[in-house]
N, C-alpha and C. Protein backbone atom coordinates (compact mmCIF):
# COMPACT_ATOMS: atom_id res chain seq x y z
N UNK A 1 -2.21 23.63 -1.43
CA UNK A 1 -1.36 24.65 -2.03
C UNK A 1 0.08 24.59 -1.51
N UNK A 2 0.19 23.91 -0.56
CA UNK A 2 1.52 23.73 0.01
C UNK A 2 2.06 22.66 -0.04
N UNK A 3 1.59 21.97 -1.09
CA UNK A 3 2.06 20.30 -1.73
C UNK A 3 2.31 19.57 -0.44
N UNK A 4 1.17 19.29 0.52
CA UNK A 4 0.98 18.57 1.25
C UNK A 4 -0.10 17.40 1.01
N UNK A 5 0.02 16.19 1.30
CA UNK A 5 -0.42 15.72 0.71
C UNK A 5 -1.82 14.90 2.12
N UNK A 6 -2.84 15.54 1.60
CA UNK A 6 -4.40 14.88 2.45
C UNK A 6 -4.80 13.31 2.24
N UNK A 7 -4.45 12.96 3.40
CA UNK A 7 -4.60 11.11 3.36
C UNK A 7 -5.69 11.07 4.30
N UNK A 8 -6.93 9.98 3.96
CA UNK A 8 -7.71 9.87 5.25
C UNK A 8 -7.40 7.91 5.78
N UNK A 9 -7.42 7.98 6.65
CA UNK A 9 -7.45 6.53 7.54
C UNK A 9 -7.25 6.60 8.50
N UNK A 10 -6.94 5.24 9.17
CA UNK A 10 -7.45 4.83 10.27
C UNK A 10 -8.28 5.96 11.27
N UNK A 11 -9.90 6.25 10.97
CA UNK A 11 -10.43 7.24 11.07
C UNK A 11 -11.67 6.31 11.11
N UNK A 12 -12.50 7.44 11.74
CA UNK A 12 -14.34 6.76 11.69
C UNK A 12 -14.93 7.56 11.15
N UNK A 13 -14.40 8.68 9.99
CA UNK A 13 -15.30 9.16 9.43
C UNK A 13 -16.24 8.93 8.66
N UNK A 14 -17.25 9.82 8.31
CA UNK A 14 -18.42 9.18 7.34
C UNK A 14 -18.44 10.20 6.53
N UNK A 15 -19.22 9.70 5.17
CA UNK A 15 -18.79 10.79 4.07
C UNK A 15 -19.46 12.12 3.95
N UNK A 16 -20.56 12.44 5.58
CA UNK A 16 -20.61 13.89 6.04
C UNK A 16 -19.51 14.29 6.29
N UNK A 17 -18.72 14.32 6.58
CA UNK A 17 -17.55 14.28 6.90
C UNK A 17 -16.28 14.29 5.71
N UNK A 18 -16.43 13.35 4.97
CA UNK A 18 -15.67 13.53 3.80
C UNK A 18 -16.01 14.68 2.69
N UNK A 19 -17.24 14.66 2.19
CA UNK A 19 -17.83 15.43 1.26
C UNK A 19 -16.79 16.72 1.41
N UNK A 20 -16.87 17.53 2.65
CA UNK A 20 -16.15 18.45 3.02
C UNK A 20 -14.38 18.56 2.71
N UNK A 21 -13.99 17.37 3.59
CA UNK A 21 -12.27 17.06 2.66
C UNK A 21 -12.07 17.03 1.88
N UNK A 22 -12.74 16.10 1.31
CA UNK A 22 -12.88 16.33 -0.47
C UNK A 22 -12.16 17.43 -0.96
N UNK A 23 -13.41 17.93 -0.57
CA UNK A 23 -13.37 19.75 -1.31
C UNK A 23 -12.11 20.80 -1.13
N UNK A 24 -11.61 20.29 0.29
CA UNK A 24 -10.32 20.59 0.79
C UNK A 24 -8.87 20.22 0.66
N UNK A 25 -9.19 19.11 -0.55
CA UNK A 25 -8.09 18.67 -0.64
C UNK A 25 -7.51 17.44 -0.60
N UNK A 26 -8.44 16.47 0.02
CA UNK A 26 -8.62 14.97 0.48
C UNK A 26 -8.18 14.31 -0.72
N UNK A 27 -7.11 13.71 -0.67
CA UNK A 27 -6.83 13.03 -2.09
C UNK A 27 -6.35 11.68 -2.04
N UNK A 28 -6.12 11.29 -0.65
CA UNK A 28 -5.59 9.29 -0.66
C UNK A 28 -6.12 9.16 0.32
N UNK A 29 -6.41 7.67 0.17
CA UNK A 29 -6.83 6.65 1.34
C UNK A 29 -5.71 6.19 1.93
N UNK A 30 -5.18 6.02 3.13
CA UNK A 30 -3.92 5.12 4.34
C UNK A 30 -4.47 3.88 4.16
N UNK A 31 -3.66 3.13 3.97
CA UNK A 31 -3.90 1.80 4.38
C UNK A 31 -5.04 1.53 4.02
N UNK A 32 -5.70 1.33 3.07
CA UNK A 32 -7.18 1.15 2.52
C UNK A 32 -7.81 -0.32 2.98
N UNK A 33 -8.66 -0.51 3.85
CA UNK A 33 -9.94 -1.27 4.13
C UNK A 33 -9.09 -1.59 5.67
N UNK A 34 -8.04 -1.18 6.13
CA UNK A 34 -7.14 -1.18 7.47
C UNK A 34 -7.64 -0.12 8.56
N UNK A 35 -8.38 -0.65 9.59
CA UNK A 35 -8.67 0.26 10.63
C UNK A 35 -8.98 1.79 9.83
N UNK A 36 -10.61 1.63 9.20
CA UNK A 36 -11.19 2.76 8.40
C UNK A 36 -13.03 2.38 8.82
N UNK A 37 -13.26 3.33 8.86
CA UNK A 37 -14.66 3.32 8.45
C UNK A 37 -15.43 2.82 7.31
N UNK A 38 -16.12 1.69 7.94
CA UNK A 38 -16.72 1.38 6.82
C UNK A 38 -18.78 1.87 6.58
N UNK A 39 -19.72 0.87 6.12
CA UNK A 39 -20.89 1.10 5.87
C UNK A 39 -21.28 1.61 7.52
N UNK A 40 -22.03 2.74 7.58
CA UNK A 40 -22.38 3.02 9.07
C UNK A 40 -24.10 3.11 8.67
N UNK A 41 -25.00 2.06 9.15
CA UNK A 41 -26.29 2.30 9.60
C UNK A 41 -26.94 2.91 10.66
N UNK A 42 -27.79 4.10 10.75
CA UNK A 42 -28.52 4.36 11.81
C UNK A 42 -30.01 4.29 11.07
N UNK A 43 -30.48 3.90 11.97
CA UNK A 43 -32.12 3.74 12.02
C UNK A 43 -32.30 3.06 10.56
N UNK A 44 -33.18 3.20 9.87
CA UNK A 44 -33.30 2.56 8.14
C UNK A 44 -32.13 2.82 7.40
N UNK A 45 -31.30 4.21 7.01
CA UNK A 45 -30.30 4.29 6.64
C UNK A 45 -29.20 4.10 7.04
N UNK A 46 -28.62 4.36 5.47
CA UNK A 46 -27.10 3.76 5.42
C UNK A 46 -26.17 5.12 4.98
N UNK A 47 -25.02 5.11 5.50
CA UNK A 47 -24.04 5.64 5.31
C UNK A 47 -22.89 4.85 4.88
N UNK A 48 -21.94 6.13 3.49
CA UNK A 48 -20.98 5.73 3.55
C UNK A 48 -19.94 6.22 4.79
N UNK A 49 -18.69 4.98 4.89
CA UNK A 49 -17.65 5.15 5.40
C UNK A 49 -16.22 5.75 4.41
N UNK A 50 -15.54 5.61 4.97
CA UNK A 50 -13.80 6.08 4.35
C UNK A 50 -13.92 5.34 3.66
N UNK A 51 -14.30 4.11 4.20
CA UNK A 51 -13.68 2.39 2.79
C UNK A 51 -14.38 2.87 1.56
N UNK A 52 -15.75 3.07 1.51
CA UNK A 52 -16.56 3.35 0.05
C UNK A 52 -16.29 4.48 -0.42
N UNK A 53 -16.05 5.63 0.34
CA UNK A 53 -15.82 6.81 0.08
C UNK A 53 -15.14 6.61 -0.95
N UNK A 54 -13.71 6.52 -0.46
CA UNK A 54 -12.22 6.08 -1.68
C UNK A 54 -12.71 4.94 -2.32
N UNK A 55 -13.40 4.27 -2.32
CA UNK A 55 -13.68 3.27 -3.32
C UNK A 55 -14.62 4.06 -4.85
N UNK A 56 -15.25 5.03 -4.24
CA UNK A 56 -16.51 5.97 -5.15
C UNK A 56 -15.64 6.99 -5.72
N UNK A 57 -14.29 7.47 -5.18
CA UNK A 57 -14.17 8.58 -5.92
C UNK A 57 -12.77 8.87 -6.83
N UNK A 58 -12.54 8.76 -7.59
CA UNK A 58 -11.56 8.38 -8.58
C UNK A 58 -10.28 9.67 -7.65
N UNK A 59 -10.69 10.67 -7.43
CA UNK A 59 -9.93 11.81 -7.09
C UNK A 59 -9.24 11.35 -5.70
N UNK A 60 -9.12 9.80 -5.20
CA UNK A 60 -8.41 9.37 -4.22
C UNK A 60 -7.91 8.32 -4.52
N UNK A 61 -6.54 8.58 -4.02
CA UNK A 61 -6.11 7.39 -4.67
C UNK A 61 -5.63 6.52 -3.21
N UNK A 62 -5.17 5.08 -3.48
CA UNK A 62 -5.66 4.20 -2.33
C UNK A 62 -4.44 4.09 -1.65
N UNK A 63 -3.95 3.95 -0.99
CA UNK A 63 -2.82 2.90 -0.34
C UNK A 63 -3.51 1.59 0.05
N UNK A 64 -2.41 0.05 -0.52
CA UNK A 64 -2.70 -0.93 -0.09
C UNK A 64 -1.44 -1.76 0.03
N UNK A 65 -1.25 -2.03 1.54
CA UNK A 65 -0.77 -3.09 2.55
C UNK A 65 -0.90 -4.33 1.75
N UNK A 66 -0.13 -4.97 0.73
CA UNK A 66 -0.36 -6.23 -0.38
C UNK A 66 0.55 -7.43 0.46
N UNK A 67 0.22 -7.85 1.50
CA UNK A 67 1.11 -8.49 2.22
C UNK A 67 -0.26 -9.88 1.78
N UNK A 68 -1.16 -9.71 1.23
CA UNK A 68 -2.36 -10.71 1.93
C UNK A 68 -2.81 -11.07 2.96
N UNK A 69 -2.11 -10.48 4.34
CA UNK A 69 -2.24 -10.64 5.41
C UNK A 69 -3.51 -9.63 6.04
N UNK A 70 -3.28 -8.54 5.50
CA UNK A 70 -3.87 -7.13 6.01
C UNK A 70 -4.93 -6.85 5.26
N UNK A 71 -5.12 -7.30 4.22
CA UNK A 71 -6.33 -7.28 3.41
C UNK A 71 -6.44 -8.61 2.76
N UNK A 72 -7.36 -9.73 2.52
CA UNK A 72 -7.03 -10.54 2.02
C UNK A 72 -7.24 -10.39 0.55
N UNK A 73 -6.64 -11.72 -0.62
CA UNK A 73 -6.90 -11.66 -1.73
C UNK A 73 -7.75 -11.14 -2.44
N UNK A 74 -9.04 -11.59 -1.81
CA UNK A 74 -10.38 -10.79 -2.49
C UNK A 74 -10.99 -9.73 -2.39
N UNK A 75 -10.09 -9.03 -1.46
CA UNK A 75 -10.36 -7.34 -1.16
C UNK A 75 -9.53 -6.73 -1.91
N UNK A 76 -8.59 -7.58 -1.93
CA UNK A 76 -7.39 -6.74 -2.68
C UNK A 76 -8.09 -6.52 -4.33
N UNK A 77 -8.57 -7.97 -4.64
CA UNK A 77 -8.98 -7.58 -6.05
C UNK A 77 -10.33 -6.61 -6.06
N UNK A 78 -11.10 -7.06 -5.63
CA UNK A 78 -12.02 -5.61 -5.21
C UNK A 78 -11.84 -4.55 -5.17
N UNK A 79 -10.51 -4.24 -4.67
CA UNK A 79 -10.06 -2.71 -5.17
C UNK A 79 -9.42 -2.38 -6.60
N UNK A 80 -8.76 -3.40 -6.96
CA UNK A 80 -8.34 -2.98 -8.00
C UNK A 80 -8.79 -3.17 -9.42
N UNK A 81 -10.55 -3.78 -9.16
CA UNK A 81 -11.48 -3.57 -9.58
C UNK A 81 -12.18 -2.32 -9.76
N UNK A 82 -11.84 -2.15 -8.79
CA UNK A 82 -12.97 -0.46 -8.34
C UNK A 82 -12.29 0.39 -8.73
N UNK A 83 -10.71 0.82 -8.18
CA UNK A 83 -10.15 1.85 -9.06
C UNK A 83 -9.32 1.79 -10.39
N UNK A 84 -8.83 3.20 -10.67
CA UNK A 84 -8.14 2.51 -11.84
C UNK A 84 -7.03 2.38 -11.36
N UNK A 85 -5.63 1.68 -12.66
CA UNK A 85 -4.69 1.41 -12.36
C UNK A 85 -3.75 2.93 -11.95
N UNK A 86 -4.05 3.77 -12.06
CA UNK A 86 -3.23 5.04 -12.13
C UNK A 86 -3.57 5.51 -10.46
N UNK A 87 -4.45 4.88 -9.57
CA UNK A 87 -5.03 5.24 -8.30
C UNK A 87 -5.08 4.36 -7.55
N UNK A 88 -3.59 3.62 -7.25
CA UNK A 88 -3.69 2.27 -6.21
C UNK A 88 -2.49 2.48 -6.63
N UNK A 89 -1.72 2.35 -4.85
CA UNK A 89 -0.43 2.63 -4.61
C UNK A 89 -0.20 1.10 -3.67
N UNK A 90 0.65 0.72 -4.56
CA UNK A 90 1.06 -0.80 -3.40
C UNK A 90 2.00 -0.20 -2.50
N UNK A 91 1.85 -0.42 -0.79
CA UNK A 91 2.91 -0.32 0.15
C UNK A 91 3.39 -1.37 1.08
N UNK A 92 4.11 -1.57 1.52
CA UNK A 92 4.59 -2.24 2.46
C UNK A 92 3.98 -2.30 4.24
N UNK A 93 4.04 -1.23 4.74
CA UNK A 93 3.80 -0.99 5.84
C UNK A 93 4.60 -1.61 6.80
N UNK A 94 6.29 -1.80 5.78
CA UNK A 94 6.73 -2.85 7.22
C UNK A 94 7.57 -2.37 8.13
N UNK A 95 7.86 -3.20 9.18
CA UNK A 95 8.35 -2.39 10.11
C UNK A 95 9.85 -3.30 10.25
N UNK A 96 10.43 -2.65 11.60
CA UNK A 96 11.76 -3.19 11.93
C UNK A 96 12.01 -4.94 11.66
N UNK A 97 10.64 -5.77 11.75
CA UNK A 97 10.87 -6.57 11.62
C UNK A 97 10.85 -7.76 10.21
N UNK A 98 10.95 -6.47 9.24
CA UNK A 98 10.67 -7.08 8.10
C UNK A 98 12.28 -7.36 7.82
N UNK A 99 12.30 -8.47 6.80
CA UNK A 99 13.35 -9.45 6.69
C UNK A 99 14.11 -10.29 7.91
N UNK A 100 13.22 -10.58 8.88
CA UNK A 100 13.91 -11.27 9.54
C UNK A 100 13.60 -12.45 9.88
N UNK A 101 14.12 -13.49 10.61
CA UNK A 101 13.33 -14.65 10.32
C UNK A 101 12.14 -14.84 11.46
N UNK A 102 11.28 -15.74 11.15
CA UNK A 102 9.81 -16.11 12.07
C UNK A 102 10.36 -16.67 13.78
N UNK A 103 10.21 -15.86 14.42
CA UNK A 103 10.42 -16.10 15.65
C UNK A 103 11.13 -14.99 16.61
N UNK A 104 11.63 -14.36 14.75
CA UNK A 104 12.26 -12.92 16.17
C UNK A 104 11.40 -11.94 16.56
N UNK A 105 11.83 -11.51 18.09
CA UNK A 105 11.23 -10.25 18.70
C UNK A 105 11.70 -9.01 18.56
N UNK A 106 10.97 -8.43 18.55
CA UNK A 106 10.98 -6.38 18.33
C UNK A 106 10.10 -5.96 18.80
N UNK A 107 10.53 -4.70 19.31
CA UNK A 107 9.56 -3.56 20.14
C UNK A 107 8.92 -2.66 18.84
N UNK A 108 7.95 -2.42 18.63
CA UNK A 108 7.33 -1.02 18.01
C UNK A 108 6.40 -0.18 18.98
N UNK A 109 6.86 0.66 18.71
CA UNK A 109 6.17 2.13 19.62
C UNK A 109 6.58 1.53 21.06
N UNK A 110 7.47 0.44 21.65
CA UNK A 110 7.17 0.06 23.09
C UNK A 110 6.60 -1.20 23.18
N UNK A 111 5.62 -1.17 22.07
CA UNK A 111 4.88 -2.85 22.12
C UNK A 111 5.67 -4.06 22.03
N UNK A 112 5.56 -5.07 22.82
CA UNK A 112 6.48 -6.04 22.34
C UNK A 112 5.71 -6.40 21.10
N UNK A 113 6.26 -7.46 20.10
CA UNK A 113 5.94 -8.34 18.91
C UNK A 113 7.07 -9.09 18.30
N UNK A 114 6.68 -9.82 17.40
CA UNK A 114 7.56 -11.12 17.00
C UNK A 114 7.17 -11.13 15.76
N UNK A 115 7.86 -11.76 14.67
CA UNK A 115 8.15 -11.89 13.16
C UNK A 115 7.34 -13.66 12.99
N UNK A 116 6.20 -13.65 12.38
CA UNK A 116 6.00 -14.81 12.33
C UNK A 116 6.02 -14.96 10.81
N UNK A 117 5.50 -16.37 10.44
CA UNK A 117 5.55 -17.36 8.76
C UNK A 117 5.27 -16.19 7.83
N UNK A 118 4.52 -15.14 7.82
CA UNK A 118 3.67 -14.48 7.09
C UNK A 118 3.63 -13.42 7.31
N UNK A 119 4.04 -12.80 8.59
CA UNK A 119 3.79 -11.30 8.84
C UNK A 119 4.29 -11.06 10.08
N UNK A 120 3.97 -9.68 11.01
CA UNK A 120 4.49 -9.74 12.44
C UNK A 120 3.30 -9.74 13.29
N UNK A 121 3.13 -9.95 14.08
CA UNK A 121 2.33 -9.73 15.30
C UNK A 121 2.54 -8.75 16.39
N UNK A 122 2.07 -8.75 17.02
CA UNK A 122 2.10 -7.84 18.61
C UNK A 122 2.12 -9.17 19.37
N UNK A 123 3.22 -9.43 20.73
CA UNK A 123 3.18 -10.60 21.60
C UNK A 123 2.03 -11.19 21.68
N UNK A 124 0.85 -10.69 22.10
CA UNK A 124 -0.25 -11.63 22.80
C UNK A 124 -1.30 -12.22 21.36
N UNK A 125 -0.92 -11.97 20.16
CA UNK A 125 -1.28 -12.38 19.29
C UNK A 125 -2.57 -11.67 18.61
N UNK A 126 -3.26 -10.48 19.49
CA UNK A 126 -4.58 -10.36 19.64
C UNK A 126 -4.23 -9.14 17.81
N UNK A 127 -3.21 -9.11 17.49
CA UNK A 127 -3.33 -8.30 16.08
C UNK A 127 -2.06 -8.02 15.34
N UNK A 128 -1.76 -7.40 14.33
CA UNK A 128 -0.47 -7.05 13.62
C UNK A 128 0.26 -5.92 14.09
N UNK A 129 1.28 -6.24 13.86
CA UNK A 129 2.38 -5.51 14.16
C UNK A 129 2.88 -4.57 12.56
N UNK A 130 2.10 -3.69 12.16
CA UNK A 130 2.64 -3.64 10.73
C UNK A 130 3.02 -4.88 9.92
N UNK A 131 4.36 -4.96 9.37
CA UNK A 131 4.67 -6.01 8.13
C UNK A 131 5.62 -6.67 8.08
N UNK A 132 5.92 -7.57 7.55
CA UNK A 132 7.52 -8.03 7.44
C UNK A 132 7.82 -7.61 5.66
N UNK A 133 7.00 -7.29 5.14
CA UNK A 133 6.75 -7.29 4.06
C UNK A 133 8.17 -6.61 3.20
N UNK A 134 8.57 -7.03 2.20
CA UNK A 134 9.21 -6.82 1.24
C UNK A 134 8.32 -6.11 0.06
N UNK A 135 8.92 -4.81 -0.72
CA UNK A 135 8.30 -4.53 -1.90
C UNK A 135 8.11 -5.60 -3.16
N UNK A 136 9.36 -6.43 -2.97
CA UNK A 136 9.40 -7.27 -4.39
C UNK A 136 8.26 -8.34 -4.12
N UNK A 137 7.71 -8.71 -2.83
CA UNK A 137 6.69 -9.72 -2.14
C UNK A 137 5.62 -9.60 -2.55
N UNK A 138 5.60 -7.52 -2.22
CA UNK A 138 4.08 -7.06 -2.52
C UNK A 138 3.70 -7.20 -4.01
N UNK A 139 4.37 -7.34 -4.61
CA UNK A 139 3.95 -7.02 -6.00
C UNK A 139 3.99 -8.23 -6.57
N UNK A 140 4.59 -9.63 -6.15
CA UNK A 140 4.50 -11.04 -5.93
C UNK A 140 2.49 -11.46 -5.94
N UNK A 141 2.58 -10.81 -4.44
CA UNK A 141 1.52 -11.35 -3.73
C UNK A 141 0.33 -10.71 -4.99
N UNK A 142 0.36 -9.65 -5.27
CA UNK A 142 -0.68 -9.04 -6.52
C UNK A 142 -0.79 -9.73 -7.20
N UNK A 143 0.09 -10.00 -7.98
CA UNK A 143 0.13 -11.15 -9.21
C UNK A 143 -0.22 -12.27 -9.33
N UNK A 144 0.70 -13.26 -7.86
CA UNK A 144 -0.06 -14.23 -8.03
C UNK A 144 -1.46 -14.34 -7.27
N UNK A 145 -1.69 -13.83 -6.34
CA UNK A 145 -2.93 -14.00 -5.27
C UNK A 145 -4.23 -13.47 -6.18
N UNK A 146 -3.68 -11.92 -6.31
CA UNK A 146 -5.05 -10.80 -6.46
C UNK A 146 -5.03 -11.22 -8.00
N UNK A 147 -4.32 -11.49 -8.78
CA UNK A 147 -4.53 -12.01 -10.34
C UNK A 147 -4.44 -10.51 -10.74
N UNK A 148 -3.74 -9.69 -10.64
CA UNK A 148 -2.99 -8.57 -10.94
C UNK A 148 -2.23 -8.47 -12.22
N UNK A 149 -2.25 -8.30 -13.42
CA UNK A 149 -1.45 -8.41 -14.31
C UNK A 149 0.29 -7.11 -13.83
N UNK A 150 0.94 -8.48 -13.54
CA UNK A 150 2.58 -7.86 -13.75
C UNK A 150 2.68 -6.26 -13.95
N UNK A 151 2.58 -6.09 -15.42
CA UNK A 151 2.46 -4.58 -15.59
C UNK A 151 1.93 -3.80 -14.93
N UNK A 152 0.59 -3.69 -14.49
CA UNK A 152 0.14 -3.22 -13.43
C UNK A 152 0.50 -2.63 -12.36
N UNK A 153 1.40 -4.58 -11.34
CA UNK A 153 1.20 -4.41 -9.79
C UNK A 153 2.56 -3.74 -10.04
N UNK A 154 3.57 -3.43 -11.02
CA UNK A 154 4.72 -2.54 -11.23
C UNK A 154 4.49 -1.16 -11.31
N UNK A 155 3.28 -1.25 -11.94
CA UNK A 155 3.09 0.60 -12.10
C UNK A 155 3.02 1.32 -10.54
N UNK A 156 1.54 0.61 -9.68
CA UNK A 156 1.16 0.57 -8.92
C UNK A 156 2.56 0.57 -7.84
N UNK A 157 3.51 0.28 -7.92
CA UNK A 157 4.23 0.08 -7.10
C UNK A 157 5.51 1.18 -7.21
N UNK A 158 5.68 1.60 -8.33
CA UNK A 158 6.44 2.71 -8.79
C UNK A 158 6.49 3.96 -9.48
N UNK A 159 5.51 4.31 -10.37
CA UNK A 159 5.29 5.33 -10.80
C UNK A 159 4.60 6.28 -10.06
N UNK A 160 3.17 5.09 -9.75
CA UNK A 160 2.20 6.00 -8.63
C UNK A 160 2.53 6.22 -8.03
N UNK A 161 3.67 6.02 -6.65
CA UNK A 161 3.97 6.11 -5.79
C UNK A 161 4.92 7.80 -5.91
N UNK A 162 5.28 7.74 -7.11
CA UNK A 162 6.40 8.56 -7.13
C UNK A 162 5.38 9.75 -7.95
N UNK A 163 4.24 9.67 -8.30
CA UNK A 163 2.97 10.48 -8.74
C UNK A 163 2.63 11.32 -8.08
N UNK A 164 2.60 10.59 -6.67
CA UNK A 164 1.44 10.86 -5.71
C UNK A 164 2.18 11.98 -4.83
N UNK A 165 3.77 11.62 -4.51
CA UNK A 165 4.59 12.09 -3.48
C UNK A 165 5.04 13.87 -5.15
N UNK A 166 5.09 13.85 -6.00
CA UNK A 166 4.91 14.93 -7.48
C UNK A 166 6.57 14.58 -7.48
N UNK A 167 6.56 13.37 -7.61
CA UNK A 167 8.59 12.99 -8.43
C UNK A 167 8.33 12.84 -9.13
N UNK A 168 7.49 12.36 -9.92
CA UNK A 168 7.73 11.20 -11.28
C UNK A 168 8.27 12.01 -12.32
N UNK A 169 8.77 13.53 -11.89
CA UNK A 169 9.98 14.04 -13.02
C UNK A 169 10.78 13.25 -12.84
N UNK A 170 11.16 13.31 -11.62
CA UNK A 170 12.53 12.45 -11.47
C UNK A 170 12.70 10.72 -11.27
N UNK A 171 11.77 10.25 -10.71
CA UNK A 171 11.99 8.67 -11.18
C UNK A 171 10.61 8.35 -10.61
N UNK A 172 10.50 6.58 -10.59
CA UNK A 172 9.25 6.12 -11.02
C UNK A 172 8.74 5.07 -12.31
N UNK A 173 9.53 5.51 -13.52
CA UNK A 173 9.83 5.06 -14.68
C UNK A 173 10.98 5.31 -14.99
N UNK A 174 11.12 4.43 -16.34
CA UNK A 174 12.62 4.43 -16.69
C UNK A 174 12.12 5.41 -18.16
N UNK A 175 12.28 6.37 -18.09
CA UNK A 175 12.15 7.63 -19.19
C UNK A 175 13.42 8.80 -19.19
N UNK A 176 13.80 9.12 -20.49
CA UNK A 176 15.26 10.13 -20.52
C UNK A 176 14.70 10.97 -19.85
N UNK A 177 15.98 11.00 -18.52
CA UNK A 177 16.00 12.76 -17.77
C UNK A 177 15.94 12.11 -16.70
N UNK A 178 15.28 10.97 -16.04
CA UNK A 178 15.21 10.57 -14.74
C UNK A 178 16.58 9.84 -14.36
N UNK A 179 16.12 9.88 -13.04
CA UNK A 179 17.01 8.63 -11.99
C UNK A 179 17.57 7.03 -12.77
N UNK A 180 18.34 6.40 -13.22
CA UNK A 180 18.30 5.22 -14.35
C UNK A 180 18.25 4.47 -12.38
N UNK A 181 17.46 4.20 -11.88
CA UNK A 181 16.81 3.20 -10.62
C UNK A 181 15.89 2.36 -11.30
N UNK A 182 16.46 0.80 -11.18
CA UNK A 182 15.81 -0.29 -11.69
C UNK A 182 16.28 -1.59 -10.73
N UNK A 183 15.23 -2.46 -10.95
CA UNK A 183 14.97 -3.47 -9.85
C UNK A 183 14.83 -4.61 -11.06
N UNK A 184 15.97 -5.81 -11.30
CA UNK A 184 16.06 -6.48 -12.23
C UNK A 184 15.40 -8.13 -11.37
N UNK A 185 14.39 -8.57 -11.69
CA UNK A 185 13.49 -9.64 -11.18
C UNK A 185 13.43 -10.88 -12.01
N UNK A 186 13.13 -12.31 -11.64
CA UNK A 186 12.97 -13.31 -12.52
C UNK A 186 11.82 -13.57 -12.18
N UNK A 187 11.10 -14.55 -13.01
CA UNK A 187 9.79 -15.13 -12.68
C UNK A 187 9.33 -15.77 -11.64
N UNK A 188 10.23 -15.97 -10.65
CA UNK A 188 9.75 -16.51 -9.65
C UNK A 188 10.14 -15.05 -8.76
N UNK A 189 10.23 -14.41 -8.78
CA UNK A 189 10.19 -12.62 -8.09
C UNK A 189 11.34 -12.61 -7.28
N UNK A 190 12.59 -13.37 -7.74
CA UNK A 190 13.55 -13.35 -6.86
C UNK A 190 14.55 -12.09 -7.53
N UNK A 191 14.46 -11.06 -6.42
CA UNK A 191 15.63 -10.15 -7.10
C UNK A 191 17.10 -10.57 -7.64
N UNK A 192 17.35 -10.25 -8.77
CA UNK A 192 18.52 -10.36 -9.64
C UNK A 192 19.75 -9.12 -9.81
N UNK A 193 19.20 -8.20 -9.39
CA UNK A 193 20.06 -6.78 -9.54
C UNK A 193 19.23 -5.49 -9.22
N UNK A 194 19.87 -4.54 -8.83
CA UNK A 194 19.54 -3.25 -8.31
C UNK A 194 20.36 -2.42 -9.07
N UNK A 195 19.94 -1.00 -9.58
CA UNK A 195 20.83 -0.47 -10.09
C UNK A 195 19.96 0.86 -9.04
N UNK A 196 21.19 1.91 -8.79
CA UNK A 196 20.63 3.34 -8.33
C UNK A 196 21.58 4.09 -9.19
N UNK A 197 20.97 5.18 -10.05
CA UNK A 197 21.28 6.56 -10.45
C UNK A 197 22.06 5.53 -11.33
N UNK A 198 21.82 4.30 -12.11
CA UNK A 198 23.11 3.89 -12.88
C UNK A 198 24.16 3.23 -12.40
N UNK A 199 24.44 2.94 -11.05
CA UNK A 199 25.14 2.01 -10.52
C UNK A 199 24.78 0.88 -9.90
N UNK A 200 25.39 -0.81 -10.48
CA UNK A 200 24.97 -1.67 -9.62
C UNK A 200 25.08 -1.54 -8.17
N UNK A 201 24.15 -1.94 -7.48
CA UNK A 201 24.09 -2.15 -6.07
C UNK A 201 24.12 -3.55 -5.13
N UNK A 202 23.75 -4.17 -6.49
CA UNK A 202 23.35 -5.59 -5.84
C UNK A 202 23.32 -6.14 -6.68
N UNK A 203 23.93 -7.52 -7.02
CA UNK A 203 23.69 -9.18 -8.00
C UNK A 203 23.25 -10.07 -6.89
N UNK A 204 22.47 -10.77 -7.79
CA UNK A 204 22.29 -12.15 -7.70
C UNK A 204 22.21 -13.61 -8.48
C-alpha cells in the first residue's frame, strides 16, 4: 500500500515461507537463480525454494543478471521459458567496475576485486564481484546466447523495468505523453545514439 516494492533473494527461504509473502505482497525475484534457494529435500520430500517459487508464480516477476556469467545460457532460457515476457526484468548488476578494461582493480563494500575478459571477480578468484556488464550487452547476450527474440530482450529491458518501479506513464516506451528517451543500436549492438527527454546525448 505504500508502493514499496517486495523482492525475495539472496535468501533460503522455502515456499512455507513464501506462501505467506505472497499474500503480503511478494511480487519479484533479486537476481533470479543468484544466491536463492533452491529444491530443499528432507527425509522423502521435496520442497520448493525461491528459484521455483518465482518460477511457479506468474504474480512475480524475475530479475535477471544477463551477463551469461551469473546465470548461464540455459538458465537464462529456462526462465524465459517459464515466465512470460511481461515478468522478466533484464539487469545489469554492475558495479564500479563495469566499463573498464580486464585487469583493473576496485574495492566493493572493502573487498578487493579486478575487472576480468567477461565479468569482475573478488581478488582471490573464489567468486563475482557483481558485473562489468553494460545494458546494451545484456540484451546482446539474450539474443544472441539465450535465443531471445530482439523484441522481447527490449521489452524486458525497458518497459518492465519501468512497470515494475509504476513509471511506465512516464517512460519505458516510446508512446505520446512520455519521456522521447531512446537508445539508437545497429546489428551488431553497437550503440549509435542516445537521445534523453528529446535531446541528443551521444553519436556514434
Amino acid at each position: 500500500k505504500n508502493g514499496a516494492i517486495a523482492s525475495g533473494g539472496h535468501t533460503d527461504a522455502t515456499e512455507n515461507d513464501l506462501f505467506p509473502a505472497l499474500k503480503a505482497g511478494l511480487n519479484q525475484s533479486t537476481h533470479t537463480f543468484n544466491a536463492m534457494s533452491g529444491l530443499i529435500k528432507k527425509g522423502p520430500y521435496r520442497t520448493a525454494g525461491m528459484l521455483e517459487f518465482a518460477l511457479a508464480h506468474d504474480d512475480i516477476t524475475c530479475e535477471l543478471i544477463a551477463d551469461g556469467q551469473h546465470v548461464p545460457p540455459v538458465l537464462m532460457r529456462m526462465l524465459f521459458n517459464a515466465k512470460p515476457r511481461d515478468k522478466v526484468v533484464i539487469i545489469t548488476d554492475a558495479t564500479k567496475g563495469a566499463g573498464l578494461k580486464p585487469g583493473t582493480k576496485f574495492e566493493m563494500y572493502g573487498i578487493p576485486a579486478r575487472v576480468t575478459k567477461t565479468s569482475a571477480e573478488v581478488a582471490d578468484g573464489r567468486g563475482l564481484a557483481g558485473s562489468t556488464l553494460t545494458m546494451i550487452r545484456a540484451v546482446q547476450t539474450a539474443v544472441e546466447k539465450a535465443h531471445v527474440p530482439l523484441v522481447d530482450a527490449v521489452y524486458m529491458a525497458t518497459l518492465n523495468p519501468a512497470r515494475q518501479l509504476g513509471r511506465d506513464k512516464e517512460f519505458g516506451s516510446l508512446t505520446k505523453g512520455k519521456r522521447a528517451d531512446l537508445v539508437w543500436f545497429d546489428k551488431r549492438f553497437k550503440v549509435r545514439g542516445v537521445w534523453l527527454d528529446g535531446e541528443l546525448h551521444h553519436s556514434a
